[in-house]
C-alpha atoms as a PDB file:
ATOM      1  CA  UNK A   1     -93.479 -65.108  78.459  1.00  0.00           C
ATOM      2  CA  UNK A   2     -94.654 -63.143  81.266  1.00  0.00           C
ATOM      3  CA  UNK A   3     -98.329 -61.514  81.368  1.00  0.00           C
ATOM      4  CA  UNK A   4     -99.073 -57.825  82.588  1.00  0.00           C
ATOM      5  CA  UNK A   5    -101.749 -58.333  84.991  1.00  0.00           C
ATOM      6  CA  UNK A   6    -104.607 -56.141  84.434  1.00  0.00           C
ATOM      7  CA  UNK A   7    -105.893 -53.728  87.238  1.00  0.00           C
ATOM      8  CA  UNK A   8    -108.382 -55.404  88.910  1.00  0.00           C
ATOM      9  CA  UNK A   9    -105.832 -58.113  89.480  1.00  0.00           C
ATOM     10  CA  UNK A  10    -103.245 -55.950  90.668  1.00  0.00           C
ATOM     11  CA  UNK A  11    -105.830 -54.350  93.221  1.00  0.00           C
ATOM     12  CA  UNK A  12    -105.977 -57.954  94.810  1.00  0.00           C
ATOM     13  CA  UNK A  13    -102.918 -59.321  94.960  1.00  0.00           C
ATOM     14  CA  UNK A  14     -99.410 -56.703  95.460  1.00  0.00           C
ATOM     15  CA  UNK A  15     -99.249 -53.387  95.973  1.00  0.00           C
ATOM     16  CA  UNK A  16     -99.568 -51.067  92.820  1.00  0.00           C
ATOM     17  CA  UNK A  17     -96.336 -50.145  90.770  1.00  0.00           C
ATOM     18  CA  UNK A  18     -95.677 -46.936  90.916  1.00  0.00           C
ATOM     19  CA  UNK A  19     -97.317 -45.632  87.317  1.00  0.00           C
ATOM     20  CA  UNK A  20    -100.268 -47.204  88.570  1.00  0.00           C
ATOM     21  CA  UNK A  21    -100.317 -45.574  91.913  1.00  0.00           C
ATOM     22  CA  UNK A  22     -99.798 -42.633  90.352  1.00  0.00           C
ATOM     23  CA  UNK A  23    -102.243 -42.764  87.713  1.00  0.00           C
ATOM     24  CA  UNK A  24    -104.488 -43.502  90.389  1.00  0.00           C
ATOM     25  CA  UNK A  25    -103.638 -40.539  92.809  1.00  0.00           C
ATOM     26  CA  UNK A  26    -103.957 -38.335  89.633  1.00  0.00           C
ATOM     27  CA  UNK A  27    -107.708 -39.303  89.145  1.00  0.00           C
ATOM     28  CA  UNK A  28    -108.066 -39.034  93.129  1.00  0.00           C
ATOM     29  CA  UNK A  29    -106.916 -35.602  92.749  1.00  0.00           C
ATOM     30  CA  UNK A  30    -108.675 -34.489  89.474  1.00  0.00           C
ATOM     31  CA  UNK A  31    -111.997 -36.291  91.115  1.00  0.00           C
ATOM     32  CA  UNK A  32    -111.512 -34.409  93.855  1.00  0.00           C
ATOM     33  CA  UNK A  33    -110.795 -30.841  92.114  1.00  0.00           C
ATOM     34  CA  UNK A  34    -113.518 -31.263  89.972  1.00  0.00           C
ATOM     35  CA  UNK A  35    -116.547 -32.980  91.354  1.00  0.00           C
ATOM     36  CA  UNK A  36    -119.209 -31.886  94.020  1.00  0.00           C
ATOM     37  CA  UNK A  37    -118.479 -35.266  96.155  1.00  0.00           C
ATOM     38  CA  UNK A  38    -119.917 -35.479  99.615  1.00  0.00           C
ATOM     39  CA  UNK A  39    -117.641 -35.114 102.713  1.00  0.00           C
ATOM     40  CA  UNK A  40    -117.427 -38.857 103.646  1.00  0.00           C
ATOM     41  CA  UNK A  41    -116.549 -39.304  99.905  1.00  0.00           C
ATOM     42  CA  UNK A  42    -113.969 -36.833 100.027  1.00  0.00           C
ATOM     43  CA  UNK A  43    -112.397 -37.974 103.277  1.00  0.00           C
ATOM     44  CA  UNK A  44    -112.542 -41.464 101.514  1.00  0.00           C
ATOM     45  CA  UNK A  45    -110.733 -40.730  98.834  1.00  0.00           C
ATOM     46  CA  UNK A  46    -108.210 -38.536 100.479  1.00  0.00           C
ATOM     47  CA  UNK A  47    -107.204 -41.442 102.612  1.00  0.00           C
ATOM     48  CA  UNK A  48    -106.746 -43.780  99.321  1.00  0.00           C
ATOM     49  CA  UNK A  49    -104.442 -40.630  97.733  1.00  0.00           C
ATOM     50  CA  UNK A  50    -102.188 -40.310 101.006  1.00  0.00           C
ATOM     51  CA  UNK A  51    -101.763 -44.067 100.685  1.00  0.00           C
ATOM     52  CA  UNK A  52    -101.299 -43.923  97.469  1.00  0.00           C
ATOM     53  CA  UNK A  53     -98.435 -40.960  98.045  1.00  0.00           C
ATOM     54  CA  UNK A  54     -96.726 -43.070 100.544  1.00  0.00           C
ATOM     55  CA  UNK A  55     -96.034 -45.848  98.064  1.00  0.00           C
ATOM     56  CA  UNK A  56     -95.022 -43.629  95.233  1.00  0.00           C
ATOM     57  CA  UNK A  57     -92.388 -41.862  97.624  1.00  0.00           C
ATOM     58  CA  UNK A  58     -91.079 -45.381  99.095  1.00  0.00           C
ATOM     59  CA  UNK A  59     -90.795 -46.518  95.275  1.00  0.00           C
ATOM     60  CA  UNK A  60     -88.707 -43.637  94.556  1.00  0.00           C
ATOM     61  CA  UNK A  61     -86.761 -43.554  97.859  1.00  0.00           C
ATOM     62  CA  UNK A  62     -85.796 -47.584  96.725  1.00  0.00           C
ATOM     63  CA  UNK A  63     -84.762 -46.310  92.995  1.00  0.00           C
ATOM     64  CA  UNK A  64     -82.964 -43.412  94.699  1.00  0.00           C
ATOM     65  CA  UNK A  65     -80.937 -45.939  96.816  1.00  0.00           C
ATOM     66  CA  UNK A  66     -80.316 -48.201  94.178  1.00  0.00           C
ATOM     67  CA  UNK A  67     -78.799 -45.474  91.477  1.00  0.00           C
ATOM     68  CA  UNK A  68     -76.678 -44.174  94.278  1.00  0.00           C
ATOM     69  CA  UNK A  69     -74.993 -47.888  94.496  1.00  0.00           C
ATOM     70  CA  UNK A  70     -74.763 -48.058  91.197  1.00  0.00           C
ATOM     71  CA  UNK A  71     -72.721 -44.837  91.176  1.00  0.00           C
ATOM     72  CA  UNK A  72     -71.056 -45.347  94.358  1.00  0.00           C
ATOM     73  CA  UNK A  73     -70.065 -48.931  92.547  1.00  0.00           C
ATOM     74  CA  UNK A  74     -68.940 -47.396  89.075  1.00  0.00           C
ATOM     75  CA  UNK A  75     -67.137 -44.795  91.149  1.00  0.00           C
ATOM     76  CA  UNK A  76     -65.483 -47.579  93.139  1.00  0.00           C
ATOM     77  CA  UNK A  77     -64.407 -49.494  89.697  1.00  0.00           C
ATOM     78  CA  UNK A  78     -62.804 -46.695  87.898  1.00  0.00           C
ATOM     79  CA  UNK A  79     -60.847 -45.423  90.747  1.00  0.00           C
ATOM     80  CA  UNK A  80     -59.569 -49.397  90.795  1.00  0.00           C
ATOM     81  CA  UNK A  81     -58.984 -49.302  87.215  1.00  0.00           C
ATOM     82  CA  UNK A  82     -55.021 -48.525  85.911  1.00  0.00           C
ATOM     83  CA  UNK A  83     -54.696 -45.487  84.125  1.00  0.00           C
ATOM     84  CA  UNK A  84     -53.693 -45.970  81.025  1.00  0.00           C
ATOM     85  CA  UNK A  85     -50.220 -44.341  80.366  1.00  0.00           C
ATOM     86  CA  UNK A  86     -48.961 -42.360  76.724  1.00  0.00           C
ATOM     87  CA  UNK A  87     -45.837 -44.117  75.977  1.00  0.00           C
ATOM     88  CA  UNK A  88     -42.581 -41.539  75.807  1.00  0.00           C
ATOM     89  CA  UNK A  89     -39.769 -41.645  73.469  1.00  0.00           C
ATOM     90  CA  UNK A  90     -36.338 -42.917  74.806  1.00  0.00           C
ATOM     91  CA  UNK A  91     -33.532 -40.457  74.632  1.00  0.00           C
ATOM     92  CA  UNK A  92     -32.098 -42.256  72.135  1.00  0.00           C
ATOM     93  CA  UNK A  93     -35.071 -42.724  70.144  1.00  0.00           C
ATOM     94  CA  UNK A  94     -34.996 -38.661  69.736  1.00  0.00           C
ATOM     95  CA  UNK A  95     -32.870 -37.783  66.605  1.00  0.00           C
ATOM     96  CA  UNK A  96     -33.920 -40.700  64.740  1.00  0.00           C
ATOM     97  CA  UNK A  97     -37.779 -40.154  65.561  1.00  0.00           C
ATOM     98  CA  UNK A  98     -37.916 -36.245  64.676  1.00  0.00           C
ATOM     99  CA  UNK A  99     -39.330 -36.461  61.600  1.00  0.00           C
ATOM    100  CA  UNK A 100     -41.562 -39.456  62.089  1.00  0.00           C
ATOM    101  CA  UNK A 101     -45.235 -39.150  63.047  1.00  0.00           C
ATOM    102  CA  UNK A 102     -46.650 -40.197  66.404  1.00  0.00           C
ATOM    103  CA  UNK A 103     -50.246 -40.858  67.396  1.00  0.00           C
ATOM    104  CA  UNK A 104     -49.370 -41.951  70.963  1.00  0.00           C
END
């Protein structure tokens, strides 16, 4: 069974996943809103938040990509797919079948 890997662990190995990147810009941006930071602070942590924007919009661009295959390949299969066909009655099979009941 696989462990989540806690943040401190994720800062040192891979690159965030995207709710942590955007957990992460969201206190950037709250920080930033909210607190009297100094300008080299500021600039800091503006610089962390347009990193952390960049992943975010690659992780989405990749998902984006990925559900339009998997569309593009459903789309693919049904159009390959037989249509299924409603079976019709014989000319023959027309006095006899009047007063019977069909479902198909």
């Amino acid at each position: 069974m696989s462990r989540r890997k806690s943040t401190s662990e994720s800062e040192e190995g891979a690159e965030p996943s995207f709710e942590e990147a955007l957990a992460t810009l969201e206190g950037i941006v709250e920080a930033m809103e909210n607190e009297q930071l100094p300008l080299e602070d500021l600039v800091t942590q503006y610089e962390q938040g347009s990193a952390l924007l960049n992943r975010c919009e690659a992780i989405l661009k990749g998902a984006k990509g990925r559900i339009e295959l998997i569309t593009l390949r459903n789309q693919n299969q049904s159009a390959a797919e037989p249509q299924s066909r409603i079976p019709t009655a014989s000319p023959d099979d027309s006095d006899e079948d009047e007063n019977d009941i069909r479902l198909f």
